[in-house]
C-alpha atoms as a PDB file:
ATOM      1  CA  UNK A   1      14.961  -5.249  -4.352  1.00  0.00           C
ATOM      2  CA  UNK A   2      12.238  -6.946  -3.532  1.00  0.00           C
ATOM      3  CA  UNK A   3       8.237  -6.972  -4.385  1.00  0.00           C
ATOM      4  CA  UNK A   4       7.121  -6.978  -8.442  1.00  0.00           C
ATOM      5  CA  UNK A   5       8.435  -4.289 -10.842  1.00  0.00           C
ATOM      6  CA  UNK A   6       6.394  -5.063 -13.752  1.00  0.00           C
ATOM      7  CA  UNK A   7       4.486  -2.270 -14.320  1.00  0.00           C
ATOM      8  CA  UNK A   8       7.856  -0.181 -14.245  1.00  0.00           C
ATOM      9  CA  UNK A   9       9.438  -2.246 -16.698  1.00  0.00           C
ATOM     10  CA  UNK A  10       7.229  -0.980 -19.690  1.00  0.00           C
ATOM     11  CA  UNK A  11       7.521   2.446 -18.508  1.00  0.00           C
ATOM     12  CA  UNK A  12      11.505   2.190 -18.560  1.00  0.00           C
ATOM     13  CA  UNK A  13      11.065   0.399 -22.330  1.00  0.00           C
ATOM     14  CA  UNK A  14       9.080   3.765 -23.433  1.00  0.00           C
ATOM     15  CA  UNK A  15      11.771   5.904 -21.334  1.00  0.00           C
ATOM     16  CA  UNK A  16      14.446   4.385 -23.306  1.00  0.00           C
ATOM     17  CA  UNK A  17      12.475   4.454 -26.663  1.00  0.00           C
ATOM     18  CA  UNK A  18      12.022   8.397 -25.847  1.00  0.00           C
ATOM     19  CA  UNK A  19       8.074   8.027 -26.639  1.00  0.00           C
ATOM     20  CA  UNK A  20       6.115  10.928 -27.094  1.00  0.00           C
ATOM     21  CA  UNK A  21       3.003  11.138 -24.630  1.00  0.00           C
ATOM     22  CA  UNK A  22       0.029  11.549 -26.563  1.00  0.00           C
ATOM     23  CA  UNK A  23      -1.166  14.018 -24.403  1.00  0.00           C
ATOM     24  CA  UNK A  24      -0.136  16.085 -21.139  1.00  0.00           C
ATOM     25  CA  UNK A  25      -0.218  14.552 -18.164  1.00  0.00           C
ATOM     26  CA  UNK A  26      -3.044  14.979 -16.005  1.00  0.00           C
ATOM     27  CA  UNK A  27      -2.205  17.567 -13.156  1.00  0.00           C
ATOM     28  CA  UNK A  28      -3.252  15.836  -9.810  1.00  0.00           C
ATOM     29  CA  UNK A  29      -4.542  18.000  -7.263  1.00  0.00           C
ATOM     30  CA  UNK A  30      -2.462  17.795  -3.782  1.00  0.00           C
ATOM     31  CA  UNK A  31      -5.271  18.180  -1.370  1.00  0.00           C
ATOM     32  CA  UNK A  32      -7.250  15.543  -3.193  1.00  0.00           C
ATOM     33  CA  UNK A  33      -7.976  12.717  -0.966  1.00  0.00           C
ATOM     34  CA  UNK A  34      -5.504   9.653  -3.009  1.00  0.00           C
ATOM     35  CA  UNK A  35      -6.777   6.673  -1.315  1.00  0.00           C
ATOM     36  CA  UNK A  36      -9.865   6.004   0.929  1.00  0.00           C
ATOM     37  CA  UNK A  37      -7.966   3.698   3.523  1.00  0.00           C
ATOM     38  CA  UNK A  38     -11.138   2.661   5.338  1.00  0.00           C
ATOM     39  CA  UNK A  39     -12.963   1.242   2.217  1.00  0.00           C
ATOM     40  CA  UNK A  40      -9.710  -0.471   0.249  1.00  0.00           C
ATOM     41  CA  UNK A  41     -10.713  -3.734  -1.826  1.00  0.00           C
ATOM     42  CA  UNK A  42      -9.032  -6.401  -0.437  1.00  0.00           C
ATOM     43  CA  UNK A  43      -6.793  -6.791  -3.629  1.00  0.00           C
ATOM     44  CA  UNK A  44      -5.081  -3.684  -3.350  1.00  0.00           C
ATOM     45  CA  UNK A  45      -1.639  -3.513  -2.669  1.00  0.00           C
ATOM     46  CA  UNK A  46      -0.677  -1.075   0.410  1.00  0.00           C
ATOM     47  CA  UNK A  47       3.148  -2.053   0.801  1.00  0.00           C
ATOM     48  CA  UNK A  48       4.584  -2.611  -2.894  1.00  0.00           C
ATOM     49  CA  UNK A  49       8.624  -3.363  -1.545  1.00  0.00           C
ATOM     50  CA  UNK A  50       6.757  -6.599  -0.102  1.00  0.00           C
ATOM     51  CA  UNK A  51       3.533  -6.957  -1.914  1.00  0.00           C
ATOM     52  CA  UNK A  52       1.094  -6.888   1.139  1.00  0.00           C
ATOM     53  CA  UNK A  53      -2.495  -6.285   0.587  1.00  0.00           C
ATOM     54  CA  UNK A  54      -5.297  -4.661   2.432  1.00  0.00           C
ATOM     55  CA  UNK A  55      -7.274  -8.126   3.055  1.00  0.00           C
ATOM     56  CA  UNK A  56      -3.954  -9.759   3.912  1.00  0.00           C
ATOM     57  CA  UNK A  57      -3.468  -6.864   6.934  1.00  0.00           C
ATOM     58  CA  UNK A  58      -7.323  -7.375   7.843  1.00  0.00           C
ATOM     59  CA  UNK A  59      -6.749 -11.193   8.154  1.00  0.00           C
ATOM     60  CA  UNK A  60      -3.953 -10.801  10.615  1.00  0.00           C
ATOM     61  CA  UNK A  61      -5.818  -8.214  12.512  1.00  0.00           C
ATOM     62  CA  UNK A  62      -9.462  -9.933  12.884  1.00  0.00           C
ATOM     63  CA  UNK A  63      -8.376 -13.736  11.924  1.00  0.00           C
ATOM     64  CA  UNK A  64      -4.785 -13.689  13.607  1.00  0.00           C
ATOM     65  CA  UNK A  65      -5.565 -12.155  16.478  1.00  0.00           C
ATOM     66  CA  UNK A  66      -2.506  -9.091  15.352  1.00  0.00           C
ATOM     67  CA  UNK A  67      -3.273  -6.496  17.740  1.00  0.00           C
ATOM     68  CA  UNK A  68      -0.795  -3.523  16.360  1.00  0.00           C
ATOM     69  CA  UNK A  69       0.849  -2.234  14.076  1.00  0.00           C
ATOM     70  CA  UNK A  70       4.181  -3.486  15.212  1.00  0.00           C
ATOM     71  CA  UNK A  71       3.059  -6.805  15.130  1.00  0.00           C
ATOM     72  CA  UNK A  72       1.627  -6.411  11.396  1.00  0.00           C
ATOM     73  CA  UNK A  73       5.263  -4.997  10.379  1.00  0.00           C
ATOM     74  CA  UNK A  74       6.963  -7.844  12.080  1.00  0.00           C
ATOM     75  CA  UNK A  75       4.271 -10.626  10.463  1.00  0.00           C
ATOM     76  CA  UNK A  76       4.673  -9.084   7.308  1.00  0.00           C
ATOM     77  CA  UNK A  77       7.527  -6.501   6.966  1.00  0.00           C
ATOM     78  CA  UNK A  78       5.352  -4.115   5.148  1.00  0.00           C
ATOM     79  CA  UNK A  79       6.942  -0.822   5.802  1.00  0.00           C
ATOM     80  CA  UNK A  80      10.003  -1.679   6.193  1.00  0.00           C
ATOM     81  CA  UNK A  81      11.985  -1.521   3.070  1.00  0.00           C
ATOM     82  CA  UNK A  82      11.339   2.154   1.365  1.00  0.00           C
ATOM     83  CA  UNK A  83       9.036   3.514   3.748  1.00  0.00           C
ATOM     84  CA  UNK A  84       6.821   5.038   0.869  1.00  0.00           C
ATOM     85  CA  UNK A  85       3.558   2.873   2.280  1.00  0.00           C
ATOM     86  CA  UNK A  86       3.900   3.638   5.945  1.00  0.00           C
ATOM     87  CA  UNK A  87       1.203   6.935   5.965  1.00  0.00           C
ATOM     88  CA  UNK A  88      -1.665   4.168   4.412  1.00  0.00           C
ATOM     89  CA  UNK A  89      -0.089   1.547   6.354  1.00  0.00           C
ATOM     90  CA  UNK A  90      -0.365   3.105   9.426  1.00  0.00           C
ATOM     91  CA  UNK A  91      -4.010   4.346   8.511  1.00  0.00           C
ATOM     92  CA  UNK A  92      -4.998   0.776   7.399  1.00  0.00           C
ATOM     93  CA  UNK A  93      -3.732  -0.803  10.556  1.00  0.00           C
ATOM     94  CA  UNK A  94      -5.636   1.644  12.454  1.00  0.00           C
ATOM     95  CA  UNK A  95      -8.771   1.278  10.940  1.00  0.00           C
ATOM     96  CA  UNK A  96      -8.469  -2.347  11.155  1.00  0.00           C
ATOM     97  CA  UNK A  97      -7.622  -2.416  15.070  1.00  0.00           C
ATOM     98  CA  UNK A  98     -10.416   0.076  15.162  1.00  0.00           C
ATOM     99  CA  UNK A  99     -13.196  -2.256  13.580  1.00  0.00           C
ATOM    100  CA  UNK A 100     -11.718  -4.993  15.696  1.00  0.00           C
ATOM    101  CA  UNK A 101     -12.479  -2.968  18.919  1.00  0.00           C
ATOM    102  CA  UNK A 102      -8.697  -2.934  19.582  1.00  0.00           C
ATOM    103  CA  UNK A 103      -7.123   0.545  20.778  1.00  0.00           C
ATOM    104  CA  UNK A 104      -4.331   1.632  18.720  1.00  0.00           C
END
């Protein structure tokens, strides 16, 4: 495995403790928006298998002179492990090239 899995470690530590919530789980509504791709902050993590941020995929794409998404997967190999980022990924990437007048 590879990227960070500490957040997941205290969750398993209450899973095996069998802690009670201390309330119900908010209900999240499936045609709410989740993330707004084209206004991430820099710090926030788009590809957790390989820990690849927002700012790090806008550096390649207007400092690095990365002109697709190919190229970001192969510079980085965000996307290529579970697969779970690709959707924002792909949206990032796109919006990046976009700003960078680069057609995707």
């Amino acid at each position: 495995m590879t990227g960070t899995t500490t957040p997941a470690s205290g969750l398993s530590g209450l899973a095996a403790l069998r802690a009670q919530l201390e309330s119900e789980p908010a209900v999240v509504d499936p045609d709410a928006p989740v993330v707004d791709a084209a206004n991430l902050a820099d710090e926030h993590i788009v590809c957790h298998c390989t820990n690849v941020t927002a700012g790090e995929l806008r550096g390649l794409i207007h400092e690095a002179g990365v002109a697709s998404l190919t190229e970001v997967q192969r510079c980085t190999r965000a996307g290529g492990s579970c697969g779970k980022c690709l959707p924002l990924l792909t949206e990032v990437v796109t919006i990046e090239l976009g700003r960078a007048g680069i057609s995707a």
